[in-house]
Protein backbone atom coordinates (compact mmCIF):
# COMPACT_ATOMS: atom_id res chain seq x y z
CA UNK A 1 114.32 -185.92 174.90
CA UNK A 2 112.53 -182.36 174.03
CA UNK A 3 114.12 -181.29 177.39
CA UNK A 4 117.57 -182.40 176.99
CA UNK A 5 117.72 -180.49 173.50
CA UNK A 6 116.12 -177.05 174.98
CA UNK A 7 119.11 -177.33 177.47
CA UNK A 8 121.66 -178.19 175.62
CA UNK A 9 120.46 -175.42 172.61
CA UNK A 10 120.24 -172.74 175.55
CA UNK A 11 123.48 -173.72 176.74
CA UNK A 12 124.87 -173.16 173.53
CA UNK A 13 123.59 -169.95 172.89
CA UNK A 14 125.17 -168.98 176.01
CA UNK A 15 128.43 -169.71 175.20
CA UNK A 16 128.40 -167.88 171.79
CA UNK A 17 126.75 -164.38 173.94
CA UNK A 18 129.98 -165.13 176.39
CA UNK A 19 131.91 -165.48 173.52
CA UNK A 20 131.55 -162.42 171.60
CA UNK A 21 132.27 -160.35 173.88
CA UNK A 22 135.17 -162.05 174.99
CA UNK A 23 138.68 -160.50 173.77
CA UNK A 24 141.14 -163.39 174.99
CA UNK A 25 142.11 -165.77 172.44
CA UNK A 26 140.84 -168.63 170.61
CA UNK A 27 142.77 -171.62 169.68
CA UNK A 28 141.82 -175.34 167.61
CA UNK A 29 142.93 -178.54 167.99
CA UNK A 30 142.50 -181.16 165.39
CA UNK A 31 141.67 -184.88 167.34
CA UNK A 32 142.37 -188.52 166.95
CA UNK A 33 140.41 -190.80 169.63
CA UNK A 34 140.43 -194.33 170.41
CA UNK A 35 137.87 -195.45 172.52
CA UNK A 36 135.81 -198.64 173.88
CA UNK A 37 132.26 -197.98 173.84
CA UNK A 38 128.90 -200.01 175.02
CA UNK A 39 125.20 -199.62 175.12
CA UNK A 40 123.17 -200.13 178.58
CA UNK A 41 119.65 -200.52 178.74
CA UNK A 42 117.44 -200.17 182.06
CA UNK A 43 115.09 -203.29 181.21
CA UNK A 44 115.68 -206.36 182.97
CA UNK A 45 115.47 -208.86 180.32
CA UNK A 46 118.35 -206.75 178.07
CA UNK A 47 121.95 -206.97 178.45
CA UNK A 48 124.68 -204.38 177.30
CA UNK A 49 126.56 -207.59 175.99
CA UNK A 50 130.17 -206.55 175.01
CA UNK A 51 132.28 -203.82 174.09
CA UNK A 52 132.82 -202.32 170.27
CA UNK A 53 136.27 -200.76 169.36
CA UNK A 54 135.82 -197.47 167.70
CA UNK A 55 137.45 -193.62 166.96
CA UNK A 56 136.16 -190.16 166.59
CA UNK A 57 138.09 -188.06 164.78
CA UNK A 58 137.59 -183.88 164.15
CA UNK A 59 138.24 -180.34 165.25
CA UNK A 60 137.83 -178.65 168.78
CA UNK A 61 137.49 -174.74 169.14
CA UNK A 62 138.29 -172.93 172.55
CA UNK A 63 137.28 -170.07 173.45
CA UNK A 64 138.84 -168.42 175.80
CA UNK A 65 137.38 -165.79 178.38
CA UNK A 66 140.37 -166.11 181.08
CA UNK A 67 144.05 -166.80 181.05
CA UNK A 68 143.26 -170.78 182.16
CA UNK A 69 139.54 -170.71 181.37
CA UNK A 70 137.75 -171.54 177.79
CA UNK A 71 134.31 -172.11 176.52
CA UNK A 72 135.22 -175.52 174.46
CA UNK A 73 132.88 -176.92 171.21
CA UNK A 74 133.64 -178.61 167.80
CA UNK A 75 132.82 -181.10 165.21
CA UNK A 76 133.21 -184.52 165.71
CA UNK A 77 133.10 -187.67 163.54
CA UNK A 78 132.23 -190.81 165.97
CA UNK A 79 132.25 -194.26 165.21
CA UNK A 80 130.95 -196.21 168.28
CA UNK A 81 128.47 -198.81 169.13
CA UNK A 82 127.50 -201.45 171.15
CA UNK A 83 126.13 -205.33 171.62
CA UNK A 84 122.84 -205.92 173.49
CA UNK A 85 121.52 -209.82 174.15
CA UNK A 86 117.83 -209.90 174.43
CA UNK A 87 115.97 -212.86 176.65
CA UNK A 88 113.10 -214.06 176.08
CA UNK A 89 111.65 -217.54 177.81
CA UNK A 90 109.12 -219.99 175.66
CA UNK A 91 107.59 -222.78 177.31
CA UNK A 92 109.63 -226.38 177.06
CA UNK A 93 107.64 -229.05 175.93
CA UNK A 94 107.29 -230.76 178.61
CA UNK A 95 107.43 -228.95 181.43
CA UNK A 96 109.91 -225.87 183.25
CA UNK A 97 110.89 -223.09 180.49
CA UNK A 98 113.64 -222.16 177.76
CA UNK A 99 115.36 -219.08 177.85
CA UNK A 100 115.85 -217.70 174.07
CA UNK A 101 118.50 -214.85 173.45
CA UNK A 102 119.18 -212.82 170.34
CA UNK A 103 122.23 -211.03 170.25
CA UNK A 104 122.50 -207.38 168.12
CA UNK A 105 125.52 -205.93 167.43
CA UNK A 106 125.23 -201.93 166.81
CA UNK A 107 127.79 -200.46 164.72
CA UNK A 108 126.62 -196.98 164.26
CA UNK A 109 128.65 -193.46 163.16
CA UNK A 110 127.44 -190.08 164.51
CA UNK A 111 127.91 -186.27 163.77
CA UNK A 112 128.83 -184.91 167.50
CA UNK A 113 129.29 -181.23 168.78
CA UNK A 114 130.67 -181.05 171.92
CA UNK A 115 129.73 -178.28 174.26
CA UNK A 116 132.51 -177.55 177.11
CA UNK A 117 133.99 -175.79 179.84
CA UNK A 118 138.02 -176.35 180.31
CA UNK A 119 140.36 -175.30 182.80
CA UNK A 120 143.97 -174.94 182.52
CA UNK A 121 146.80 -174.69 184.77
CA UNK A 122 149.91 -172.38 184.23
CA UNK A 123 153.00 -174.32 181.77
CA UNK A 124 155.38 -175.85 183.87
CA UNK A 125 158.30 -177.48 182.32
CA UNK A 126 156.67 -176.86 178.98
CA UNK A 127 153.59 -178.98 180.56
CA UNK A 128 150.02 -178.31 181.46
CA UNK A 129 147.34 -179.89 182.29
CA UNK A 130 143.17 -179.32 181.75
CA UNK A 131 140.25 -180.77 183.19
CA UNK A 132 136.86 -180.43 181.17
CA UNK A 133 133.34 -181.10 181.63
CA UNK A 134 130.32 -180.24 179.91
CA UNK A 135 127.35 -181.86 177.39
CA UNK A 136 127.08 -182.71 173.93
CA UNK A 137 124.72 -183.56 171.12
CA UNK A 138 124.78 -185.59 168.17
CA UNK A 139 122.87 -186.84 164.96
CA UNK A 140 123.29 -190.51 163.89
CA UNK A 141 124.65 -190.66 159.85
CA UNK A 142 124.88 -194.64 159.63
CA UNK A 143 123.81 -197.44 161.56
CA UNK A 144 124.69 -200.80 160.78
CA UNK A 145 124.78 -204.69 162.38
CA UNK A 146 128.14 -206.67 162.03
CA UNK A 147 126.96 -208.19 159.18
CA UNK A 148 126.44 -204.66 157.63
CA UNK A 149 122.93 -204.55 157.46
CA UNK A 150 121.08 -201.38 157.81
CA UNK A 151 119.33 -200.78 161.09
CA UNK A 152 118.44 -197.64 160.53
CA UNK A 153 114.78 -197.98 161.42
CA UNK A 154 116.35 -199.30 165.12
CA UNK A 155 118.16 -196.40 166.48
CA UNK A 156 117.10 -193.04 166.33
CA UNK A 157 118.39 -189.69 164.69
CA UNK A 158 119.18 -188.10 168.38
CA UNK A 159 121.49 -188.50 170.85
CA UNK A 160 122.85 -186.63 173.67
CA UNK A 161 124.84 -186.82 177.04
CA UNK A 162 127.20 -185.54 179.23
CA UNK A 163 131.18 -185.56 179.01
CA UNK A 164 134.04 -185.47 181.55
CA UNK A 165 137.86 -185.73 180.98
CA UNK A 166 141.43 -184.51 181.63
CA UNK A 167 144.46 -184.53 180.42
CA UNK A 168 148.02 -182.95 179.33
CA UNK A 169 149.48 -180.56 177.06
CA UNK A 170 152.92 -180.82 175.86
CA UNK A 171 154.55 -177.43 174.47
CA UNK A 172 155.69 -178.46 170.70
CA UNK A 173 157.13 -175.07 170.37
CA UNK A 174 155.34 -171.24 170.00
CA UNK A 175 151.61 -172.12 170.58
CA UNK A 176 151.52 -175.46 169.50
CA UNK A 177 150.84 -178.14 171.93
CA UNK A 178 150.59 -181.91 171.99
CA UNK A 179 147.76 -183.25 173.71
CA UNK A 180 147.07 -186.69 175.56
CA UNK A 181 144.00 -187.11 177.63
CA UNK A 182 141.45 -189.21 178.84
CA UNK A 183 136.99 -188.58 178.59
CA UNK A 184 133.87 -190.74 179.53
CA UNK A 185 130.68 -189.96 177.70
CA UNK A 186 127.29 -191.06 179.58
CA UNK A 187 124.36 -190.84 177.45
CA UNK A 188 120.96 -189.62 178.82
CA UNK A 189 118.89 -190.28 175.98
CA UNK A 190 117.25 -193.42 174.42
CA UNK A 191 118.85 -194.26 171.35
CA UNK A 192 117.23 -197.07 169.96
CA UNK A 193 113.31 -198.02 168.94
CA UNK A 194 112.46 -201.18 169.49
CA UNK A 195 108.62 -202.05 169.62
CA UNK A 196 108.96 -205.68 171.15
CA UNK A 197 110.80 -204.48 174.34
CA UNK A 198 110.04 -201.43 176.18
CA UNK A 199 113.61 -200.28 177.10
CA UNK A 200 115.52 -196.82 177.31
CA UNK A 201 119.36 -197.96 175.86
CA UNK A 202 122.17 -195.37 176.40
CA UNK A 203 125.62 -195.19 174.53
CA UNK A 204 128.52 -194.83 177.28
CA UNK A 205 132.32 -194.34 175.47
CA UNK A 206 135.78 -194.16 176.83
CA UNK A 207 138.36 -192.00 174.79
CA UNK A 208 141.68 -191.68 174.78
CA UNK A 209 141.96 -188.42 173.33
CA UNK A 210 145.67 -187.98 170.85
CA UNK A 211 145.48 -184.21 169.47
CA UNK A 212 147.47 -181.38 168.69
CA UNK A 213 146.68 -177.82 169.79
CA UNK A 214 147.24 -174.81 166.96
């Protein structure tokens, strides 16, 4: 995990050297995301066992350094989650085995800042359209079950990943834009601690990104 924050922290600082000296524009968007959301885990007796119906919500900053090319980071609320079945098999009594599963349902909330490149093409028709990929990091603020019990000793205070999306921007008028868009999030860290299974679990999320551009 030590590695994935060094990267992500020099990446940053990067982007705000780039920044500074860049004399092209800067814009913000404020965002309103739907998205379906799941947890996978890499051990083989631990299922990523449904989906959880979230949001993030916040505000986006671009920075641009080109005419169709920005630097791209934020603050984002996310509420996301995830089901995982555990297995576990007990002897029967007489004879063979029985397989025992628990089911958890995560329902946690995170503090996210995204960290982005996006491309742009030209308006056409009062239309363009933007690709963006890049990583982000966030801290977890709440984690609960479905019954709303605490699990915050179960998932940990770190999480980060990679993002990749696209989209459209509808012209609104001056420099105000509409935006509708699509982004997966993959995460690359393990976000939960569990000491009966031995498991790295990652948080994966679809958006469908609703904004408008200022």
């Amino acid at each position: 995990m030590k590695k994935y924050f060094i990267l992500i922290l020099l990446s940053y600082l990067f982007v705000f050297n780039v920044s500074a000296q860049s004399e092209k524009g800067n814009r913000f968007s404020f965002l309103l995301s739907p998205q379906v959301s799941w947890m996978k885990s890499d051990h083989i007796a631990v299922d990523g066992n449904g989906n959880v119906f979230g949001f993030d919500f916040g505000v986006l900053y671009d920075r641009f350094f080109d005419k169709n090319y920005a630097f791209t980071t934020g603050v984002v609320i996310n509420s996301t989650g995830g089901k995982l079945s555990y297995r576990d098999t007990v002897p029967a009594n007489i004879g063979g085995e029985i397989v025992d599963v628990t089911s958890l349902d995560y329902k946690l909330k995170y503090l996210e800042i995204p960290l982005g490149l996006k491309l742009l093409t030209n308006d056409f028709r009062r239309t363009r359209y933007y690709t963006e990929m890049g990583l982000y990091m966030a801290f977890n603020i709440k984690a609960r079950d479905d019954n709303g019990k605490a699990l915050s000793e179960e998932v940990k205070l770190f999480d980060s990943g990679f993002h990749v999306g696209g989209g459209m921007e509808y012209s609104l008028g001056g420099t105000t834009y509409l935006m509708l868009g699509i982004k997966y999030s993959g995460g690359f860290v393990d976000i939960t601690s569990n000491d009966a299974v031995d498991d790295n679990v990652n948080l994966q999320r679809l958006e469908f990104r609703f904004g408008v551009v200022f």
